[in-house]
C-alpha atoms as a PDB file:
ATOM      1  CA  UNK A   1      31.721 -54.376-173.536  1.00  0.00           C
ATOM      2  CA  UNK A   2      28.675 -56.592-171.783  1.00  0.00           C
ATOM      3  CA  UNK A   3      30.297 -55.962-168.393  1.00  0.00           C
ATOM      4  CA  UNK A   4      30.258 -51.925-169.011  1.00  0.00           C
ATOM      5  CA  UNK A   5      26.744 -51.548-170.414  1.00  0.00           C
ATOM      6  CA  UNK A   6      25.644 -53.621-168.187  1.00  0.00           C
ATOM      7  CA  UNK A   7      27.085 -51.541-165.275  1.00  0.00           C
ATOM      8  CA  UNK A   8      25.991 -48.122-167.308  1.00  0.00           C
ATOM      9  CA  UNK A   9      22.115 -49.144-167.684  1.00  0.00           C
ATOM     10  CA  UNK A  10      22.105 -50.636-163.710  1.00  0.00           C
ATOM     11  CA  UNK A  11      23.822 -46.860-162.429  1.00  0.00           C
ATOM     12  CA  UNK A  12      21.115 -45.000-164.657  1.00  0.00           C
ATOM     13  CA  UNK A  13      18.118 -47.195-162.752  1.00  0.00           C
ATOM     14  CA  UNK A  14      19.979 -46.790-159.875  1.00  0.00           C
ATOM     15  CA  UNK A  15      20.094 -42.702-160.356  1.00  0.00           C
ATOM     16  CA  UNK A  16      16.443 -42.559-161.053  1.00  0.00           C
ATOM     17  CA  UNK A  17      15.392 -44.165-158.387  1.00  0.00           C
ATOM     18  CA  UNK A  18      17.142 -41.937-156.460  1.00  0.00           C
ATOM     19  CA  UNK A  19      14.870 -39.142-157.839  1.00  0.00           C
ATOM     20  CA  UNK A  20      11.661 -42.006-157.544  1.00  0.00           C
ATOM     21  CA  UNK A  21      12.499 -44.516-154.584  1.00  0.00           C
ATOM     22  CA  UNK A  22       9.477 -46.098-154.444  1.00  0.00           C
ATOM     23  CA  UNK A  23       8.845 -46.751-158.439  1.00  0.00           C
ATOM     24  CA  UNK A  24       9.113 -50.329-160.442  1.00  0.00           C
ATOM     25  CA  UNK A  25      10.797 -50.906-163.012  1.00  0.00           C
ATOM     26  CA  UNK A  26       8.181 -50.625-165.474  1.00  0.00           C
ATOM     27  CA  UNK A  27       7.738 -46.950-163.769  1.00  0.00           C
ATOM     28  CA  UNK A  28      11.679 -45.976-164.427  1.00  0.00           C
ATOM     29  CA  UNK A  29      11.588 -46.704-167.604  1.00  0.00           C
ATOM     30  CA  UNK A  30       8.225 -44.710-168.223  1.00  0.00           C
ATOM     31  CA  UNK A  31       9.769 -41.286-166.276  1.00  0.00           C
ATOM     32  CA  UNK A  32      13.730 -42.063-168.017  1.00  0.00           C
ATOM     33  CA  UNK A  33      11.400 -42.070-171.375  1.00  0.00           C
ATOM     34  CA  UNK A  34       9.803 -38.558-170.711  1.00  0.00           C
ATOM     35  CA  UNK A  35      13.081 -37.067-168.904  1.00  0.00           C
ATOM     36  CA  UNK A  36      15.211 -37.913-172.198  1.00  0.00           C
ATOM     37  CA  UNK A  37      12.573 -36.551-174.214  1.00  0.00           C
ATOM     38  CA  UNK A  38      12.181 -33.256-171.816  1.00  0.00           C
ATOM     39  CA  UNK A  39      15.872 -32.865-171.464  1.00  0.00           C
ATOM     40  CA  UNK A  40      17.507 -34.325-174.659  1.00  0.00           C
ATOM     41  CA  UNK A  41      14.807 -34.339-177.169  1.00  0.00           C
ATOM     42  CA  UNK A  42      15.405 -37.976-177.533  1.00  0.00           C
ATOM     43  CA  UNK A  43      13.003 -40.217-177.844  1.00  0.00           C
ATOM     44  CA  UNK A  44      13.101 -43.845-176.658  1.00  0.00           C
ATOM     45  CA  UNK A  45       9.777 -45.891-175.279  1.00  0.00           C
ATOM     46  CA  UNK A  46       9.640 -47.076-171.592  1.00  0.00           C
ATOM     47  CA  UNK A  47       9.401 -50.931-173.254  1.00  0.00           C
ATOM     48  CA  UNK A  48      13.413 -49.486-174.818  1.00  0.00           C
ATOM     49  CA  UNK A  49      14.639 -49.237-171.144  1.00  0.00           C
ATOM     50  CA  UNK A  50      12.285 -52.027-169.572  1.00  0.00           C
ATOM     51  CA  UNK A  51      14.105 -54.881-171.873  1.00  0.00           C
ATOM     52  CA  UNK A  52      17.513 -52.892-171.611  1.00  0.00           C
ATOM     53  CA  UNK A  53      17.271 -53.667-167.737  1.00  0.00           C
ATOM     54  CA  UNK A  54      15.719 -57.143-168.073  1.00  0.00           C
ATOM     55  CA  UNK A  55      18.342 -57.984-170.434  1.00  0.00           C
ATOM     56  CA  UNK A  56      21.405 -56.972-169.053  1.00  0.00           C
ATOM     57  CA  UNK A  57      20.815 -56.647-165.342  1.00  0.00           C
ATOM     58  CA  UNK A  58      17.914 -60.090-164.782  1.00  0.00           C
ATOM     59  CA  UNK A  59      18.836 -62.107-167.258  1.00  0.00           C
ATOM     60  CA  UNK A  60      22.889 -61.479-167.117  1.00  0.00           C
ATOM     61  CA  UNK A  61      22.804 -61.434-171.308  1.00  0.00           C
ATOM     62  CA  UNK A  62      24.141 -59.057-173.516  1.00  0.00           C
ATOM     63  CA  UNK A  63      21.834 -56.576-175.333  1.00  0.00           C
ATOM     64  CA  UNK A  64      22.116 -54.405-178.616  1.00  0.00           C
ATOM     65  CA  UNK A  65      22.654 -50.487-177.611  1.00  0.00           C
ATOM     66  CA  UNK A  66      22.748 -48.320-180.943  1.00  0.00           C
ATOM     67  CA  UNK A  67      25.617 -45.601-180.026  1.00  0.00           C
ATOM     68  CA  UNK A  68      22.926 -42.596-179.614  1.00  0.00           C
ATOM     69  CA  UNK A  69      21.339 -44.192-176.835  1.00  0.00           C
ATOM     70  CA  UNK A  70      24.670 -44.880-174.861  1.00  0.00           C
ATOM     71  CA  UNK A  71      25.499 -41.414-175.725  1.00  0.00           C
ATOM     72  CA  UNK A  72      22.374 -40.249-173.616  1.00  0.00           C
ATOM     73  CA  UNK A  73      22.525 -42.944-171.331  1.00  0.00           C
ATOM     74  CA  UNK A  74      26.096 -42.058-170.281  1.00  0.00           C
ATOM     75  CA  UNK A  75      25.309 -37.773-170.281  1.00  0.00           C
ATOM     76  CA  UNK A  76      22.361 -39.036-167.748  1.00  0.00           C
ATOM     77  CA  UNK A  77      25.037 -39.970-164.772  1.00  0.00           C
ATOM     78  CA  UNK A  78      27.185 -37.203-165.556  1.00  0.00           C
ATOM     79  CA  UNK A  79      29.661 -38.840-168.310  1.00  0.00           C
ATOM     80  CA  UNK A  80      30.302 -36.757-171.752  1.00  0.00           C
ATOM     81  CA  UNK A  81      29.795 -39.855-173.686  1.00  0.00           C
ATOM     82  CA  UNK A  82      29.930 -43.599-173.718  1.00  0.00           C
ATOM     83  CA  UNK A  83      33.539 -43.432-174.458  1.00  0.00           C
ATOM     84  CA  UNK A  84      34.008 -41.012-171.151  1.00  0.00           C
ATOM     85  CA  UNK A  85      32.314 -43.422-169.285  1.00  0.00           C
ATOM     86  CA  UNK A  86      34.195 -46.669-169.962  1.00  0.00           C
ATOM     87  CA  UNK A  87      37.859 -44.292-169.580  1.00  0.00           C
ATOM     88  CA  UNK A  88      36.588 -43.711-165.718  1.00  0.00           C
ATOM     89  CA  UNK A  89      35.498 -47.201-165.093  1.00  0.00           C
ATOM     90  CA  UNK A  90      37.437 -50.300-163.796  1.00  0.00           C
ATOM     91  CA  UNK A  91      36.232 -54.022-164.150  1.00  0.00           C
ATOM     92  CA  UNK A  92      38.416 -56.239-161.679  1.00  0.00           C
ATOM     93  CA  UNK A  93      37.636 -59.972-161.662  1.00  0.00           C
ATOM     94  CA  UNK A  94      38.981 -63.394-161.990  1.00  0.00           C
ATOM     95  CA  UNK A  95      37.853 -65.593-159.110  1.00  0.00           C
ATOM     96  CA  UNK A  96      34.082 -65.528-160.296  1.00  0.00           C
ATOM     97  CA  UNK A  97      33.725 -62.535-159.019  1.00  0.00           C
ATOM     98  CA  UNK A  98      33.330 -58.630-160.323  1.00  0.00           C
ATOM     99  CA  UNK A  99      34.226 -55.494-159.059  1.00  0.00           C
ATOM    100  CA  UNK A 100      33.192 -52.302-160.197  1.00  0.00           C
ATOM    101  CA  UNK A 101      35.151 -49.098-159.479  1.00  0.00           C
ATOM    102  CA  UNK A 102      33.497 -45.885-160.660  1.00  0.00           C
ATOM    103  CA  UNK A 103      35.485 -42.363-161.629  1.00  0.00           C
ATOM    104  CA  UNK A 104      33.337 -39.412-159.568  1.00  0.00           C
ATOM    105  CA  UNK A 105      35.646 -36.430-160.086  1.00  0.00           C
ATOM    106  CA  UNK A 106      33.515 -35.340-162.863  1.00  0.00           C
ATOM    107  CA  UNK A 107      30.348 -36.979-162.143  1.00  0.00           C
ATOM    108  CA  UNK A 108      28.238 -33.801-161.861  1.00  0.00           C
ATOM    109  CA  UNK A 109      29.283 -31.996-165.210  1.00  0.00           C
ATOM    110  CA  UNK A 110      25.475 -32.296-165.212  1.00  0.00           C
ATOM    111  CA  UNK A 111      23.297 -31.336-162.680  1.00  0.00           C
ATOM    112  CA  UNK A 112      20.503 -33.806-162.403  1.00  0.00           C
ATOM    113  CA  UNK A 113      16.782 -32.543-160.781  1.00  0.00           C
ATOM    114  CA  UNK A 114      15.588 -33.928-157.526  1.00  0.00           C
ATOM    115  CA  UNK A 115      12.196 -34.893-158.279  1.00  0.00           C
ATOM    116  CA  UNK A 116       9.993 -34.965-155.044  1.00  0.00           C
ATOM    117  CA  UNK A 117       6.892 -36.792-155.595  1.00  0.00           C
ATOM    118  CA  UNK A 118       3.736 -38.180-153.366  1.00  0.00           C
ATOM    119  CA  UNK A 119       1.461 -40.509-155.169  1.00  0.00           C
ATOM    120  CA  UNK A 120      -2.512 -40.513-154.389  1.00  0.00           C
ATOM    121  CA  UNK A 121      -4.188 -42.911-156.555  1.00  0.00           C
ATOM    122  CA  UNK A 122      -7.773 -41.392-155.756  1.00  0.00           C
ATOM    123  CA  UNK A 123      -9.066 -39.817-158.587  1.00  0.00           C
ATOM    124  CA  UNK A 124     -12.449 -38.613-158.835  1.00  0.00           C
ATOM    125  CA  UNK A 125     -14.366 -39.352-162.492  1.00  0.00           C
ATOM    126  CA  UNK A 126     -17.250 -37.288-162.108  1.00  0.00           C
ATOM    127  CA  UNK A 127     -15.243 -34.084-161.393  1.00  0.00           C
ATOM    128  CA  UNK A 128     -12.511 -34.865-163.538  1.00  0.00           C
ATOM    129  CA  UNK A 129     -15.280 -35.034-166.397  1.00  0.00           C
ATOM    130  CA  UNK A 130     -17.207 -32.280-165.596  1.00  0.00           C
ATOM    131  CA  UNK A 131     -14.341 -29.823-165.844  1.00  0.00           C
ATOM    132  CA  UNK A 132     -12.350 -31.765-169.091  1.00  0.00           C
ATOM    133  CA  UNK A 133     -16.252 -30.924-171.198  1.00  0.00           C
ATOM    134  CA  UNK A 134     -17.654 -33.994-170.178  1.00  0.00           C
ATOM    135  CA  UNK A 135     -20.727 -32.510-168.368  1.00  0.00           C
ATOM    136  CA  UNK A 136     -24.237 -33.544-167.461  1.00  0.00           C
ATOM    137  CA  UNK A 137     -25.497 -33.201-170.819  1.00  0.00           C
ATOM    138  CA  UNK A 138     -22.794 -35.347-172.425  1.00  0.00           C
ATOM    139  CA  UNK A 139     -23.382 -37.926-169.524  1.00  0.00           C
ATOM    140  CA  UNK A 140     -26.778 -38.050-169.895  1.00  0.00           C
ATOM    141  CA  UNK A 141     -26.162 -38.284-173.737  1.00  0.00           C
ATOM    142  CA  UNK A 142     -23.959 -41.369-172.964  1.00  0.00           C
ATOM    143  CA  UNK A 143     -26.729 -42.810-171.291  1.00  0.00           C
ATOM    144  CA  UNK A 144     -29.395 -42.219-173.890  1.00  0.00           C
ATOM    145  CA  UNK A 145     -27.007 -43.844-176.650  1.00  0.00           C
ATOM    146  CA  UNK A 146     -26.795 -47.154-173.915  1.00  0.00           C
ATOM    147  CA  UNK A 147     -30.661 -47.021-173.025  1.00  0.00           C
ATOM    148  CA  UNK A 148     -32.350 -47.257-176.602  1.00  0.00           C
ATOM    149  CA  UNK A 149     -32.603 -43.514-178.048  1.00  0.00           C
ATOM    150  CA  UNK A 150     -29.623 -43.958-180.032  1.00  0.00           C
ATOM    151  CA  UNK A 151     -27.285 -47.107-179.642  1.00  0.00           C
ATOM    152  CA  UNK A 152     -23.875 -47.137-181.474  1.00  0.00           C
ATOM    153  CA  UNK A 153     -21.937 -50.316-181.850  1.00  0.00           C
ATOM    154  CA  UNK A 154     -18.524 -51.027-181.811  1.00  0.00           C
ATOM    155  CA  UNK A 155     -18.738 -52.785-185.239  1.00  0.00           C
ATOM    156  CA  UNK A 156     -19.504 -50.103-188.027  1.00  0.00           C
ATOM    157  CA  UNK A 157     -21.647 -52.013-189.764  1.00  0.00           C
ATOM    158  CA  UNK A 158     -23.719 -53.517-187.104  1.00  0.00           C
ATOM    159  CA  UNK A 159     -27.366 -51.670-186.501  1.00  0.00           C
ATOM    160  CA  UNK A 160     -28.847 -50.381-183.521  1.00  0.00           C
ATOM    161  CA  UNK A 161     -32.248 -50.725-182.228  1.00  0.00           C
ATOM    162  CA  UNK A 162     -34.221 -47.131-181.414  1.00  0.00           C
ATOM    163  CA  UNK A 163     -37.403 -46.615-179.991  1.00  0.00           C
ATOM    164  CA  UNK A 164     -40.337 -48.758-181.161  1.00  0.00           C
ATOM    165  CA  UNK A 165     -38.530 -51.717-182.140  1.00  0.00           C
ATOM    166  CA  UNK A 166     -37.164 -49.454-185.331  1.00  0.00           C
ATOM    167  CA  UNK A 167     -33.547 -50.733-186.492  1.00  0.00           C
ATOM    168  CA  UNK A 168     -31.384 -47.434-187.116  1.00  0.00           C
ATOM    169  CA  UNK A 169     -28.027 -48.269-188.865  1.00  0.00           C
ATOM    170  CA  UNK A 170     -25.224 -46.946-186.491  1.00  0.00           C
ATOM    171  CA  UNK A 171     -22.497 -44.456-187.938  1.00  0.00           C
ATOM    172  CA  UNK A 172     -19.970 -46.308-190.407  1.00  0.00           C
ATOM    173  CA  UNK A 173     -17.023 -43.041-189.808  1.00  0.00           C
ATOM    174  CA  UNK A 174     -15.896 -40.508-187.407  1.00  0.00           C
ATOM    175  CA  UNK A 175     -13.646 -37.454-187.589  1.00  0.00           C
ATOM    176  CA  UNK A 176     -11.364 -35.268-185.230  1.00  0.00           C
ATOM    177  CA  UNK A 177     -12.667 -31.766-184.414  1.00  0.00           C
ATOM    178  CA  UNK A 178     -10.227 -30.752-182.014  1.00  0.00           C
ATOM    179  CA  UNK A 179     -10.547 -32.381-179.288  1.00  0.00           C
ATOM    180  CA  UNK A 180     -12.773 -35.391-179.611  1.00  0.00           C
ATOM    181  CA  UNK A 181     -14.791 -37.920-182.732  1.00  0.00           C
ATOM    182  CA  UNK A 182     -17.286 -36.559-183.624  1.00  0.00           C
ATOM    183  CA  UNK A 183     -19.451 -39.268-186.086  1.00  0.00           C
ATOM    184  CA  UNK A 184     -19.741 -38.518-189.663  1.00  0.00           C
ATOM    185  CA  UNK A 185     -21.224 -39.728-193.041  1.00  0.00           C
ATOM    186  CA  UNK A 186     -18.834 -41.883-195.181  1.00  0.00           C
ATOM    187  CA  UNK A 187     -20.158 -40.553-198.064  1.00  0.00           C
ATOM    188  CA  UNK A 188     -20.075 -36.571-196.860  1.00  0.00           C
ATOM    189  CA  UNK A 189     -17.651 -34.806-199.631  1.00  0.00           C
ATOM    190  CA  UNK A 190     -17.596 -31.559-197.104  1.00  0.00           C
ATOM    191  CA  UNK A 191     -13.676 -30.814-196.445  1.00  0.00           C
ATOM    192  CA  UNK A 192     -14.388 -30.530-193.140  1.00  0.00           C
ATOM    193  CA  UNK A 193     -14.727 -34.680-192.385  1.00  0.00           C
ATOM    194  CA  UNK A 194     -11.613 -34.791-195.194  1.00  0.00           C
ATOM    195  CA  UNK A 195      -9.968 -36.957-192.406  1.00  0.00           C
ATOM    196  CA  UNK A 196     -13.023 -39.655-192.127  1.00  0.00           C
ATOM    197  CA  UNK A 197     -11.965 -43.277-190.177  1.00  0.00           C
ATOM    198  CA  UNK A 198     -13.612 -45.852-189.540  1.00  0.00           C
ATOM    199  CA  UNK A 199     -16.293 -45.503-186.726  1.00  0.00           C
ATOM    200  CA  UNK A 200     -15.024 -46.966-183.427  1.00  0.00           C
ATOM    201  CA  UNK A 201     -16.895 -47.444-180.963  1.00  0.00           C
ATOM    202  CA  UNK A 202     -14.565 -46.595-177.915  1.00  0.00           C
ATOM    203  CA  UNK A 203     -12.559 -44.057-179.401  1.00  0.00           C
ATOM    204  CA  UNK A 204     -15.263 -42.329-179.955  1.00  0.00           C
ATOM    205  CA  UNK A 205     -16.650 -42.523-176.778  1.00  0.00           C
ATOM    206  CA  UNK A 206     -13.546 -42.781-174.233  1.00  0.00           C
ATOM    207  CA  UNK A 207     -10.917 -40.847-176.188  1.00  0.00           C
ATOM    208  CA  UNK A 208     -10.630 -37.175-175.635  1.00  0.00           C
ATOM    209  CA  UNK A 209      -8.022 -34.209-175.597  1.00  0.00           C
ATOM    210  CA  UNK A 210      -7.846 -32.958-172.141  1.00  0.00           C
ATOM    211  CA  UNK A 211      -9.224 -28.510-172.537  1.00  0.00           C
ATOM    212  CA  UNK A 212      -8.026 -27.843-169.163  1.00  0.00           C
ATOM    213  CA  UNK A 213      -4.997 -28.647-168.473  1.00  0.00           C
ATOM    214  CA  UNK A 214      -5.093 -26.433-165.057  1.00  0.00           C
ATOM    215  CA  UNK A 215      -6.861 -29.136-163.395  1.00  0.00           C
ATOM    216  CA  UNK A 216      -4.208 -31.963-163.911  1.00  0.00           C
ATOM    217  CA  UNK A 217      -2.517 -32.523-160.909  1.00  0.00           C
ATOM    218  CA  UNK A 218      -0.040 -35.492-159.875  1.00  0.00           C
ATOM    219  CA  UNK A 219      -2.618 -36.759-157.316  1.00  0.00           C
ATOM    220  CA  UNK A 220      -5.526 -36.520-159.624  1.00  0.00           C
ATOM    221  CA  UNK A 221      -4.725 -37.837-163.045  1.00  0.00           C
ATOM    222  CA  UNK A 222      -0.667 -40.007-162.288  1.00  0.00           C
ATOM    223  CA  UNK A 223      -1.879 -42.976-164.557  1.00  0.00           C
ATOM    224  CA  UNK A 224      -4.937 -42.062-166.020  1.00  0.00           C
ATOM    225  CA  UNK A 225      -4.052 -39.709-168.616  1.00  0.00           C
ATOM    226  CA  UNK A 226      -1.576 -39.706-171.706  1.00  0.00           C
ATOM    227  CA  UNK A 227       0.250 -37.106-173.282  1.00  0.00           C
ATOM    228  CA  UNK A 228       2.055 -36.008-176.610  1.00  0.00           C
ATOM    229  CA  UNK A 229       4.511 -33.608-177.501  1.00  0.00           C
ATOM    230  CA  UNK A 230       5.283 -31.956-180.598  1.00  0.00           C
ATOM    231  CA  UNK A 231       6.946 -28.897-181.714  1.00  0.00           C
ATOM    232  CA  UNK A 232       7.362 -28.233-178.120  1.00  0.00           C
ATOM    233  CA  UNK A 233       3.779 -28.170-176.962  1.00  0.00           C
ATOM    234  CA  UNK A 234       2.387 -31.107-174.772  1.00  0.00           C
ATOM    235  CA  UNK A 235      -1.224 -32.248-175.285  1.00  0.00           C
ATOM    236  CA  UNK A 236      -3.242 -34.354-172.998  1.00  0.00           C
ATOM    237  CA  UNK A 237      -5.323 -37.577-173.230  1.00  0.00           C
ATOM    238  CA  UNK A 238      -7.970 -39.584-171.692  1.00  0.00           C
ATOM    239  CA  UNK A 239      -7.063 -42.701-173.129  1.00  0.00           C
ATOM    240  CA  UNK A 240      -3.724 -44.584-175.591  1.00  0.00           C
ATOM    241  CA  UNK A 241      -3.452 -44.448-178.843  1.00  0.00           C
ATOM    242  CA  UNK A 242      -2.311 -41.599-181.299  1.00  0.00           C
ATOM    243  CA  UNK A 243      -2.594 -37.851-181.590  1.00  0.00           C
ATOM    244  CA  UNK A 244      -5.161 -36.857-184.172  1.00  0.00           C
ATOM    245  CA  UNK A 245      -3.138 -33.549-184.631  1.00  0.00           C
ATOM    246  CA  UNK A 246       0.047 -34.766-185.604  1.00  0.00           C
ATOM    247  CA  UNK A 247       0.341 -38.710-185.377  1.00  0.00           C
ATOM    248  CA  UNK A 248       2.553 -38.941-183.004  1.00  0.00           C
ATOM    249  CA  UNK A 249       2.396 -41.922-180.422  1.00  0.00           C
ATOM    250  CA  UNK A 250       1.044 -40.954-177.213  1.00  0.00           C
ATOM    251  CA  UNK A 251       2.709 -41.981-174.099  1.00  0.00           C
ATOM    252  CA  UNK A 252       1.735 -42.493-170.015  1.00  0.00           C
ATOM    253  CA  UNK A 253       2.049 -39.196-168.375  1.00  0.00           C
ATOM    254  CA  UNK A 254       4.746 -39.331-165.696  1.00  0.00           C
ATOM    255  CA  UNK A 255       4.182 -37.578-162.106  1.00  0.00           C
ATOM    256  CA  UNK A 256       6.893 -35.173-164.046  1.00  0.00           C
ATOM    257  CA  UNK A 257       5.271 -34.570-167.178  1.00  0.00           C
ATOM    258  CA  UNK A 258       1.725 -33.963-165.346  1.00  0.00           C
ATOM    259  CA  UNK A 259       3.320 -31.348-162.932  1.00  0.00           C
ATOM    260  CA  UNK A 260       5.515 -29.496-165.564  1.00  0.00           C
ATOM    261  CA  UNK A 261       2.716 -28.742-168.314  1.00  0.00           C
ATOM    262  CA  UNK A 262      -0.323 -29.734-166.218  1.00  0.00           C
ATOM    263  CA  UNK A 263      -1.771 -26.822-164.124  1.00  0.00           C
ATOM    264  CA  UNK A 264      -1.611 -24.678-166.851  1.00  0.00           C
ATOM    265  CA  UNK A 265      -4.860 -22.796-168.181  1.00  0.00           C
ATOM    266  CA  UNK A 266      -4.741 -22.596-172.216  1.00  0.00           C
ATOM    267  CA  UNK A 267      -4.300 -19.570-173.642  1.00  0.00           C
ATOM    268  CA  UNK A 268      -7.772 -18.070-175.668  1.00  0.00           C
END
């Protein structure tokens, strides 16, 4: 059984880097995570297919597949099932040596996309901000809160120094309004802060849901953004961590994700 999931994990690599020749490992795993999520609605982390690989193809040990993922795994390269795959498959060894003979004849049940992809790692901050709401207001607003007008620390309960030497206690809680934190009174009973956390500083100040998706492109935003998917709609963010909306785990945008749902104006 080592010697066929073994060979199974090292042909699905092997297909996608077919569709991404010039990707790592780490990579693969990231774009099989989003394709099996895109194409299956099954949902496995890269770090899933990063230690399946590490396990059973660098370290030569066996490794724990639950059935589902085999299933998926197999229906990737073109098999039915796990089952299908071992019928077509022939292990020959004995001298310290293995071969591996592969059935084809029904190898393309499923048709599998060609992906063509150039990566540009230039992305451009300022422009990316300005048109994702972070404008020259909000900039210079950054830079007030860093300069002495208002200063917010990391710690909730650590206080800030304002103008004239006066000690202002920072915000202690934030809430979600759509597509940022906004900062918020602990004590506020108003429904609308009904989903209060604890004031972080970086959150706060880094994390955002990406407006316009129309101006996510492949060259402009391939490992910079992060993206979540529920109910069928994709969101994008500018930094890890959880959707607000839904609490879903958010995960690395792949060059496929970003060109699929990115480029696309929201609808008013």
């Amino acid at each position: 059984m080592y010697s066929k999931k073994k060979l199974l994990v090292e042909t699905v690599f092997e297909t996608a880097k077919k569709e991404l020749p010039r990707a790592s490992i780490n990579s693969l795993s990231n774009y099989l995570s989003s394709l099996f999520d895109e194409r299956y609605d099954f949902s496995r982390d890269e770090r899933s297919f990063t230690r399946y690989y590490k396990s059973l193809i660098q370290d030569g040990e066996d490794y724990n597949i639950d059935d589902i993922t085999l299933l998926y795994l197999s229906k990737y390269i073109g098999y039915k099932d796990f089952e299908d795959f071992c019928s077509k498959i022939n292990i020959e060894g004995g001298d310290g040596s293995t071969t591996f003979k592969l059935g084809f004849s029904d190898i393309l049940s499923e048709q599998t996309p060609q992906v063509s992809i150039t990566v540009n790692p230039t992305f451009k901050m300022p422009e990316f901000m300005k048109k994702n709401g972070m404008g020259f207001m909000e900039i210079a607003l950054l830079v007030s809160l860093t300069t002495g007008s208002i200063a917010f620390s990391k710690k909730p309960n650590t206080q800030a120094q304002g103008f004239a030497g006066i000690l202002q206690p920072g915000p202690k809680c934030m809430y979600w309004d759509k597509s940022e934190y906004k900062p918020a009174d602990c004590d506020d009973k108003n429904p609308v802060y009904s989903e209060r956390v604890p004031f972080d500083y970086e959150k706060f100040t880094y994390f955002k849901r990406i407006e316009r998706k129309d101006t996510l492109t492949a060259e402009n935003a391939f490992g910079k953004v992060w993206y979540s998917k529920y109910n069928g709609e994709v969101e994008f963010f500018t930094d890890d961590g959880t959707d607000p909306n839904n609490g879903r785990e958010l995960r690395k945008a792949t060059e496929y994700i970003i060109e699929k749902y990115g480029g696309v104006a929201e609808e008013e």
